[in-house]
Structure formats: structure tokens, C-alpha cells
Protein backbone atom coordinates (compact mmCIF):
# COMPACT_ATOMS: atom_id res chain seq x y z
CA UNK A 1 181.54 152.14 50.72
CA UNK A 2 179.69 154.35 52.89
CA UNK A 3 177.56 152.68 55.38
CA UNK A 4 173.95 154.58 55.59
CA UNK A 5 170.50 154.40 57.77
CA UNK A 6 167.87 155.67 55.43
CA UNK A 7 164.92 157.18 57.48
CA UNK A 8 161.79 158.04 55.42
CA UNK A 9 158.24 156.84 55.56
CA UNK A 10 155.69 158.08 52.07
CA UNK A 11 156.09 157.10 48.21
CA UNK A 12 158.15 160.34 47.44
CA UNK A 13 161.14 159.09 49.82
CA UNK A 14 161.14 155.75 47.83
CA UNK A 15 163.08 157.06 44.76
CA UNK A 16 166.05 158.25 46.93
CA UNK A 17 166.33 154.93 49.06
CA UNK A 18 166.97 153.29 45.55
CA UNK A 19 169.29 155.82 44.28
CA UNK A 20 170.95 155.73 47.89
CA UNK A 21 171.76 151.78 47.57
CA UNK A 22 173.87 152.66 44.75
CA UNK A 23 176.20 154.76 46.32
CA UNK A 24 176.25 153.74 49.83
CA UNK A 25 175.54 150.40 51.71
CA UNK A 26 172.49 151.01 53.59
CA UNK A 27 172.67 149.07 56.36
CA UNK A 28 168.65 150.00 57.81
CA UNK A 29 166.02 151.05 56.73
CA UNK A 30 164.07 153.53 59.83
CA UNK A 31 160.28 153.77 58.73
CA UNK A 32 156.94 155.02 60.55
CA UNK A 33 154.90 152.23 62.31
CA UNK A 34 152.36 150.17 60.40
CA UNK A 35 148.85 152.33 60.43
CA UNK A 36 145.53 151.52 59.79
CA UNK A 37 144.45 152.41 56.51
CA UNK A 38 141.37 151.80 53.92
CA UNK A 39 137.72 150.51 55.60
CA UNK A 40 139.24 147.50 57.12
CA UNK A 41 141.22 149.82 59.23
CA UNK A 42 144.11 146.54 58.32
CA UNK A 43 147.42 148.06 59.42
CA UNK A 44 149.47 148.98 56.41
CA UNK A 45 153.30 149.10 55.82
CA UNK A 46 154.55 152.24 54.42
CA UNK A 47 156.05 152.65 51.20
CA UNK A 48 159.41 152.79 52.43
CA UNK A 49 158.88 149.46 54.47
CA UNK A 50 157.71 147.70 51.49
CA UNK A 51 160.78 148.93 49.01
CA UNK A 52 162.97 148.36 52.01
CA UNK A 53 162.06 144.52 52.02
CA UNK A 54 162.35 144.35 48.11
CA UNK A 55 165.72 145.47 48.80
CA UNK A 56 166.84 142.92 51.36
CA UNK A 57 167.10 145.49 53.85
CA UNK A 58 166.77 145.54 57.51
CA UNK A 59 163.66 147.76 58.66
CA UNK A 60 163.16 149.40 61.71
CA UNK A 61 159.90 150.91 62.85
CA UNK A 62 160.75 152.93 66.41
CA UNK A 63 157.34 154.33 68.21
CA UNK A 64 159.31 156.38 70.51
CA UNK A 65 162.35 158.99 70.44
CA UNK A 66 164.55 155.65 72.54
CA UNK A 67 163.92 153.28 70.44
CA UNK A 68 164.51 155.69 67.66
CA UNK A 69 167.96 156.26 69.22
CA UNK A 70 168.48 152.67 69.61
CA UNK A 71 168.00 152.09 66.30
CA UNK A 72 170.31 154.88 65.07
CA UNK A 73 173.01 153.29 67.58
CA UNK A 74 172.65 149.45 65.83
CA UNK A 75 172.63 150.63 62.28
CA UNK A 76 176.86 151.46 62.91
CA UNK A 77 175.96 153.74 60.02
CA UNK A 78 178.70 156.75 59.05
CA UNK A 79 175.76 159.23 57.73
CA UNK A 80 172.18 159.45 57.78
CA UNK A 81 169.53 160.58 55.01
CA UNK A 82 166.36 161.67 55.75
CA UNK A 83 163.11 161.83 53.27
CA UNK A 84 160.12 162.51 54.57
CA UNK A 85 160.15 160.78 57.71
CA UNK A 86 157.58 162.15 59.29
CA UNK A 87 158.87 162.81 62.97
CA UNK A 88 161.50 165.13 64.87
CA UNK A 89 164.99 163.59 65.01
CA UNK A 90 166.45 164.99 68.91
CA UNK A 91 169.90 166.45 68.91
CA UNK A 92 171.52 163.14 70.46
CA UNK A 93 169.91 161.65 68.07
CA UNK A 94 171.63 163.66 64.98
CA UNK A 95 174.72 163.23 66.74
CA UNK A 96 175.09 159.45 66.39
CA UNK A 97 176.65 158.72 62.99
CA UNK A 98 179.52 160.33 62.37
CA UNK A 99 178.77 162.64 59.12
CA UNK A 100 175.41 163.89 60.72
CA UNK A 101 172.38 163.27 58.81
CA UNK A 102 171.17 164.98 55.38
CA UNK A 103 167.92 165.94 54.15
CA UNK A 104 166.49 166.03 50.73
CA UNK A 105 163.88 168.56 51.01
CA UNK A 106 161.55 169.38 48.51
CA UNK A 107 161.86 173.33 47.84
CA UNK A 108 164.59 176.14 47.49
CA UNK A 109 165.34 176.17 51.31
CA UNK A 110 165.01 179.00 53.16
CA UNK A 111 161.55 179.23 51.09
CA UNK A 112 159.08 176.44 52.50
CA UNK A 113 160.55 175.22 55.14
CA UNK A 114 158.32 172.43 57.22
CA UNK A 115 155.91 169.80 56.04
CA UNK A 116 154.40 170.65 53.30
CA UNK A 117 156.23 172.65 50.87
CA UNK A 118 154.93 171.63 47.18
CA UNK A 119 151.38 172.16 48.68
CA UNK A 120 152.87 175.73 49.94
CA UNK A 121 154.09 176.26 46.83
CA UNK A 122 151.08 175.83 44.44
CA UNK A 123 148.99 177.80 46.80
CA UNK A 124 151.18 180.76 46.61
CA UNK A 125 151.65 180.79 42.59
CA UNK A 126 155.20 180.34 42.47
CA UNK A 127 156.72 179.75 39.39
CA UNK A 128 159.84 177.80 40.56
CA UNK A 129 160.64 175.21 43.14
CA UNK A 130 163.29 172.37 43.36
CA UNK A 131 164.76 170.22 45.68
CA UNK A 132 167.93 171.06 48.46
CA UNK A 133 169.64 168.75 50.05
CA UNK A 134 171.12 169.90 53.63
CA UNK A 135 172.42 168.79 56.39
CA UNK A 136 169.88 168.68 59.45
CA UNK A 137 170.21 170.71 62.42
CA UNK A 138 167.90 171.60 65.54
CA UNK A 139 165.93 173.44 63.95
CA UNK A 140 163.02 173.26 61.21
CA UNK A 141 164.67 173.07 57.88
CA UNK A 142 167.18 175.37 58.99
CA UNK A 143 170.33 173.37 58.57
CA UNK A 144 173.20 174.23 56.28
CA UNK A 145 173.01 173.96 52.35
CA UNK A 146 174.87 171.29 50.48
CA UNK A 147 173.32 171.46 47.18
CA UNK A 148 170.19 172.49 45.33
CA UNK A 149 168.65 171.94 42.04
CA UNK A 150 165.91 174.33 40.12
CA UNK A 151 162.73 173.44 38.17
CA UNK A 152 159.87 175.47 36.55
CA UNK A 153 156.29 174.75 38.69
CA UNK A 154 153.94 173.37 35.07
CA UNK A 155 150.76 175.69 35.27
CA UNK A 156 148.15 172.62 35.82
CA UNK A 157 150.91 170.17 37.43
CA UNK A 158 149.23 169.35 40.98
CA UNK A 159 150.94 168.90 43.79
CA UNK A 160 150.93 164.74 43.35
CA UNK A 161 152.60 165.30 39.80
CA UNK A 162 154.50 167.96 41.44
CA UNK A 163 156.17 165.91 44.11
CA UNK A 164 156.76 162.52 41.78
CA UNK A 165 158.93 164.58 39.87
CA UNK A 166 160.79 166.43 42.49
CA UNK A 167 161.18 163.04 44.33
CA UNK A 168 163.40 161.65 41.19
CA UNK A 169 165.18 164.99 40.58
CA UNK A 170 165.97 164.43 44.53
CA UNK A 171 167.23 161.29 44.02
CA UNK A 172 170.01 161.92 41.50
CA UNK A 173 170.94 164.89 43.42
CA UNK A 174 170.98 163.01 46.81
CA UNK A 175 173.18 160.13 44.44
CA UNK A 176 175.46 162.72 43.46
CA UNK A 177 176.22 164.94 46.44
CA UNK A 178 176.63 162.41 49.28
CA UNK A 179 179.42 160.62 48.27
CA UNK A 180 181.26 163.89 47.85
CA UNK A 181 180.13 165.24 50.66
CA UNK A 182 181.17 162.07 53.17
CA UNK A 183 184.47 162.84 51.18
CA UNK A 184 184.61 166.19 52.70
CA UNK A 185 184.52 167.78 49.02
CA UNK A 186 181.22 169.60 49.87
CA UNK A 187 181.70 172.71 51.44
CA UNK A 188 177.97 173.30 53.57
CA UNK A 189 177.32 177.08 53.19
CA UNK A 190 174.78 178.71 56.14
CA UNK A 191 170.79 178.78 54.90
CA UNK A 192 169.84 182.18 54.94
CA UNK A 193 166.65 183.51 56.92
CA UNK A 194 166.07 186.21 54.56
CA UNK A 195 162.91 184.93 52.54
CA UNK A 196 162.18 182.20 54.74
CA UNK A 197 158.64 180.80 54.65
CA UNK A 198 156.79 178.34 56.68
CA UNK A 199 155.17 175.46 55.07
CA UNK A 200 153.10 173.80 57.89
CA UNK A 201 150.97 171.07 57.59
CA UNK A 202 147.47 170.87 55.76
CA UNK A 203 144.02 170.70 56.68
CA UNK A 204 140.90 169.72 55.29
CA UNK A 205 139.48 172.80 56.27
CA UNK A 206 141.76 174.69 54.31
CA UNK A 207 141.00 172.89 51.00
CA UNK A 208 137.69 174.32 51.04
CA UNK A 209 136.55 176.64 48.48
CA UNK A 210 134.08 179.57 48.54
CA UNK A 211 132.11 181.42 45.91
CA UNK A 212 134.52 184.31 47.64
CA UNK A 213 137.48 183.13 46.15
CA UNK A 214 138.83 184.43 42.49
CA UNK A 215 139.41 181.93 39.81
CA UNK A 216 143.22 182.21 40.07
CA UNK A 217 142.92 181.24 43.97
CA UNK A 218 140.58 178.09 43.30
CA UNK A 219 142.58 176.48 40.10
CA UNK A 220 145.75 177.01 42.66
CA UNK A 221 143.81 175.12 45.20
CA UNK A 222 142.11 172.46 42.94
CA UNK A 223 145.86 171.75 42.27
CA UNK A 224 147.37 171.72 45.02
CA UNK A 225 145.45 170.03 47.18
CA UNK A 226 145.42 166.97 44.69
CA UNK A 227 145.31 164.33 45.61
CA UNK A 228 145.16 165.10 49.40
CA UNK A 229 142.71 166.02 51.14
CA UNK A 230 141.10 166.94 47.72
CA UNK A 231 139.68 170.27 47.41
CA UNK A 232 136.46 170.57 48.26
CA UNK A 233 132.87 172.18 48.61
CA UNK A 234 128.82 171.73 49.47
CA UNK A 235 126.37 171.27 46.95
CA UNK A 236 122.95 171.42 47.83
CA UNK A 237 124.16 170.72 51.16
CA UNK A 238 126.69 167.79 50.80
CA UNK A 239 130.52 167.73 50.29
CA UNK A 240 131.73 168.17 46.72
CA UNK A 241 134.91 167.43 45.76
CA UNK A 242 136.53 169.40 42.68
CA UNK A 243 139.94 167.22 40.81
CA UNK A 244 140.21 169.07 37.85
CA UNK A 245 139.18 172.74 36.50
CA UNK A 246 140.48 174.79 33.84
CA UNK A 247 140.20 179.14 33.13
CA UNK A 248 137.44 180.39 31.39
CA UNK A 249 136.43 183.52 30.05
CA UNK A 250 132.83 182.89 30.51
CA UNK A 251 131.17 184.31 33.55
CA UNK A 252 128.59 182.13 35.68
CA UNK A 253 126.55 183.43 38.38
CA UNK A 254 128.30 183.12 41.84
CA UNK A 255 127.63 180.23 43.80
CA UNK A 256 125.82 178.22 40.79
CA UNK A 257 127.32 175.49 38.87
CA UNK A 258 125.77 175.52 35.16
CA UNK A 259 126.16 174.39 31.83
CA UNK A 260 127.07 176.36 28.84
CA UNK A 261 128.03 174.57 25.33
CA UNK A 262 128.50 171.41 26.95
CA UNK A 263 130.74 173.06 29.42
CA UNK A 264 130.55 173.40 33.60
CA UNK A 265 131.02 176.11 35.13
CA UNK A 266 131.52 177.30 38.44
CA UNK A 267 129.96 180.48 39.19
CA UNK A 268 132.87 183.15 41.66
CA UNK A 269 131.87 186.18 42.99
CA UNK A 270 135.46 187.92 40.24
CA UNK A 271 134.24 185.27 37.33
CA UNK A 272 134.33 181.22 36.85
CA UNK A 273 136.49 178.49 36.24
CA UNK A 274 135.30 175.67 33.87
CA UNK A 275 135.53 172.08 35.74
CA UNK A 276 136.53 168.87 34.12
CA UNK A 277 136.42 166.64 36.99
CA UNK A 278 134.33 166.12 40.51
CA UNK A 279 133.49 163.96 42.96
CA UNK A 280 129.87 164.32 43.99
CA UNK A 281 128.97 162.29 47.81
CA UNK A 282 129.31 158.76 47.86
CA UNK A 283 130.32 158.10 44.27
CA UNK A 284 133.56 157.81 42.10
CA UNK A 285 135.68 160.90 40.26
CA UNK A 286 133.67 161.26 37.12
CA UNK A 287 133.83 163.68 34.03
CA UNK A 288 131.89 167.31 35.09
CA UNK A 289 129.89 166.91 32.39
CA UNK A 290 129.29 163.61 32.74
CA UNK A 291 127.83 164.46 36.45
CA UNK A 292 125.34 167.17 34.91
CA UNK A 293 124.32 165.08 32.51
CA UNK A 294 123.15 162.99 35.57
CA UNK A 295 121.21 166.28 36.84
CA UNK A 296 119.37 166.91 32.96
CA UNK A 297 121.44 169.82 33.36
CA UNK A 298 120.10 171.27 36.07
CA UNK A 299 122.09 174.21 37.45
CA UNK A 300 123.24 173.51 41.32
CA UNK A 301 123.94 175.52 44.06
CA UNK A 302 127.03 175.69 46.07
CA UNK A 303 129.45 177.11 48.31
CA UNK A 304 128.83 177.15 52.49
């Protein structure tokens, strides 16, 4: 069997370390560092790091490009896959294990290439995405194609439903293209840089929605930034965060938030979209309607 070094960090890698274990022995497990997370600021494993030890497998958590290296060098792996691990991987570095490293990426390489490309994706209405696993090279997402699977973007799936299922569908790919590819069955065919698209990283500022926007460009953005950072707004002067909305053919008056037939609406400057879940300041998501019921129905202002 193949001996592997798994590198990833988030939920979405998790699926493939499993599937990986089947057709490879991993010998470690290379995660991010524990952080600080939630109001106790308690550092926190990451998801990898906590399937890793389920598994029985070694972990290493390298804070610099060294001991990075160093723990490429004592895994005596054969190949490398990466998923989402979160940090640059130098050229000595890709050079240690003998079949290079692959990458299960999470779009139809050359489109989206960088670090978030299901966000990317939702944002710019595409209708398709899918996963490609390549092999990594110097450059961003640039590397040689090994294999690549299609799926159909659902109109309301957000980019957390989004990603859970392209991290399975990534998982059975990775499961059945490695083995065949250490085997030297897989012929790697050059990524093209017509079409390419950069999919850098997002911002909270960038989640923020204006009565300026149409209704197509804030249901794209409700989805896609779901369930991080959450897109958002002001109310009456405090931040407003918008989880779920829905088209509607009934107008509202831009920059107001009322109720119609036991409906909310968010007034646009080009029409409204009807919401069906928020997050006012300080409290849990709730039910729209359930949130103006709070207000007697009283319309709100928004948008800064």
C-alpha cells in the first residue's frame, strides 16, 4: 500500500482523510496549529486533528515552513494530498515524497482558482461547479489536471451546503484516482489559463449588502456567504445579519423592511426579496417574521 501524509486543516478536508485511509496507509496527519476559538478564546484543535486522532494517526502541527519540511521528511510518505490546508507548501517542500503532492480542489480548475472558490462561485451565478483533483505546482492552483468531476450549483444551496457536498464527491474521486495515479495509469494533462478566475479570500466587508444592490445580487450573497461571515447589514443603526431570503414579486420601498400578508420584505432600489431568516444584534437566528412580530410590525430602516 501506498504510504501518504494527509495535509488539511477545516471540516470539508475531513471526508477525504477517511476515504484516503482506505486506499493508502497514511502515515501523518499535517494540520494547522491549535487556535483560539469561541469567548473563552480556549485553543481549539481543528477538524482534521480531531478525525486524525479517531483514526490512530500521528498528527503534526508545523508553525513554520522548517518544521513543515521536517515533518514532510519523517512521514517517509510516497505522495502527498492536500485539502484545504490553509498555507503555501515551498517548492522543496513539494519535492519531498516521491509522487509529488495532489490537491482536491473544490471547482472546475482553471475557474476559481485560490481560497475560496464555492463562495466565488455563488457570487457569480454559476450554474455548475465540481471538484478537480491535480497535482500541485508553484503556483496558485495552477498545477496539472488528473481528474475532475461535474455537479449542478441547487438555486438556494449556500455555500456551507455547497461545500459538504463537494467535500464527499471529492472524496470518492480523490479514493479513486490516487491509486491509479501512484500506478502511473493517470496521464496529468496541462490546466489551461484560458478562463481562469481568481477566487481570493473573503471579507466581512464584502458580505455587506446595500439597498443598491438588485434582488438577484443579494439572494447570491445571502447564500453564499452562509454560514461565514454571514451576510450582513444596519438597521436603525446596528448590524443585521440576513440567513435566509427568497424572490418576490412584490415591491417594497428601498431601504425599508415591511410586512405584507405576513410576509418581510426587503425594500432594493430594482425591487425586494422576501426574508425568512435574520439575526438582529445580540440575539439568536430567528424566523423574519417572528422578529417583526417583536417590532408590532413596525417597518425598519436599513442599509448604510
Amino acid at each position: 500500500m501506498t504510504r501518504a501524509v494527509f495535509l488539511g486543516s477545516p471540516a470539508a478536508a475531513v471526508p477525504s482523510l477517511r476515504a484516503l485511509t482506505g486506499v493508502a496507509e497514511v502515515t501523518s496527519v499535517v494540520t494547522n496549529p491549535d487556535r483560539p476559538r469561541g469567548r473563552s478564546g480556549t485553543p481549539q484543535p481543528t477538524p482534521v486533528k480531531d478525525a486524525a486522532a479517531e483514526l490512530g494517526i500521528a498528527v503534526e502541527q508545523p508553525a513554520s515552513h522548517l518544521e513543515l519540511l521536517s515533518a514532510l521528511i519523517g512521514s517517509g510518505a510516497e505522495v502527498g494530498v492536500v485539502v484545504a490546508y490553509g498555507r503555501i507548501i515551498r517548492p522543496e517542500a513539494l519535492r519531498v515524497p516521491a509522487h509529488g503532492f495532489v490537491n482536491v480542489h473544490f471547482s472546475l480548475l482553471p475557474r476559481w482558482r485560490g481560497a475560496s472558490p464555492v463562495v466565488r462561485s455563488i457570487l457569480a451565478g454559476d450554474d455548475e461547479t465540481g471538484v478537480t483533483i491535480m497535482q500541485l505546482d508553484e503556483g496558485m492552483d495552477t498545477g496539472p489536471i488528473l481528474a475532475m468531476e461535474r455537479t449542478t450549483i441547487g438555486p438556494s444551496e449556500t455555500a456551507g451546503e455547497l461545500t459538504h457536498r463537494l467535500a464527499r464527491i471529492g472524496a470518492d474521486l480523490l479514493a479513486d484516482t490516487l491509486p491509479r495515479y501512484v500506478a502511473g495509469d493517470v496521464e496529468p494533462r496541462p490546466q489551461p489559463d484560458d478562463g481562469a478566475t481568481a477566487a481570493g479570500k473573503v471579507t466581512v466587508d464584502e458580505a455587506h449588502l446595500s439597498p443598491l444592490h438588485g434582488p438577484d445580487a443579494v439572494l447570491r450573497a445571502v447564500r453564499a456567504f452562509a454560514p461565514r461571515p454571514g451576510a450582513w447589514t444596519e438597521v436603525e443603526g446596528e448590524r443585521f445579519k440576513i440567513w435566509s431570503a427568497v424572490p418576490t414579486d412584490d415591491d417594497a420601498e428601498p431601504g425599508r423592511i415591511t410586512e405584507r400578508d405576513g410576509r418581510v420584505l426587503l425594500g432594493l432600489r430594482r425591487g425586494s426579496v422576501e426574508l425568512l431568516e435574520v439575526q438582529p444584534p445580540g440575539k439568536p437566528r430567528m424566523d423574519a417574521g417572528a422578529w417583526m412580530n417583536g417590532r408590532r410590525g413596525e417597518p425598519a430602516e436599513w442599509g448604510a
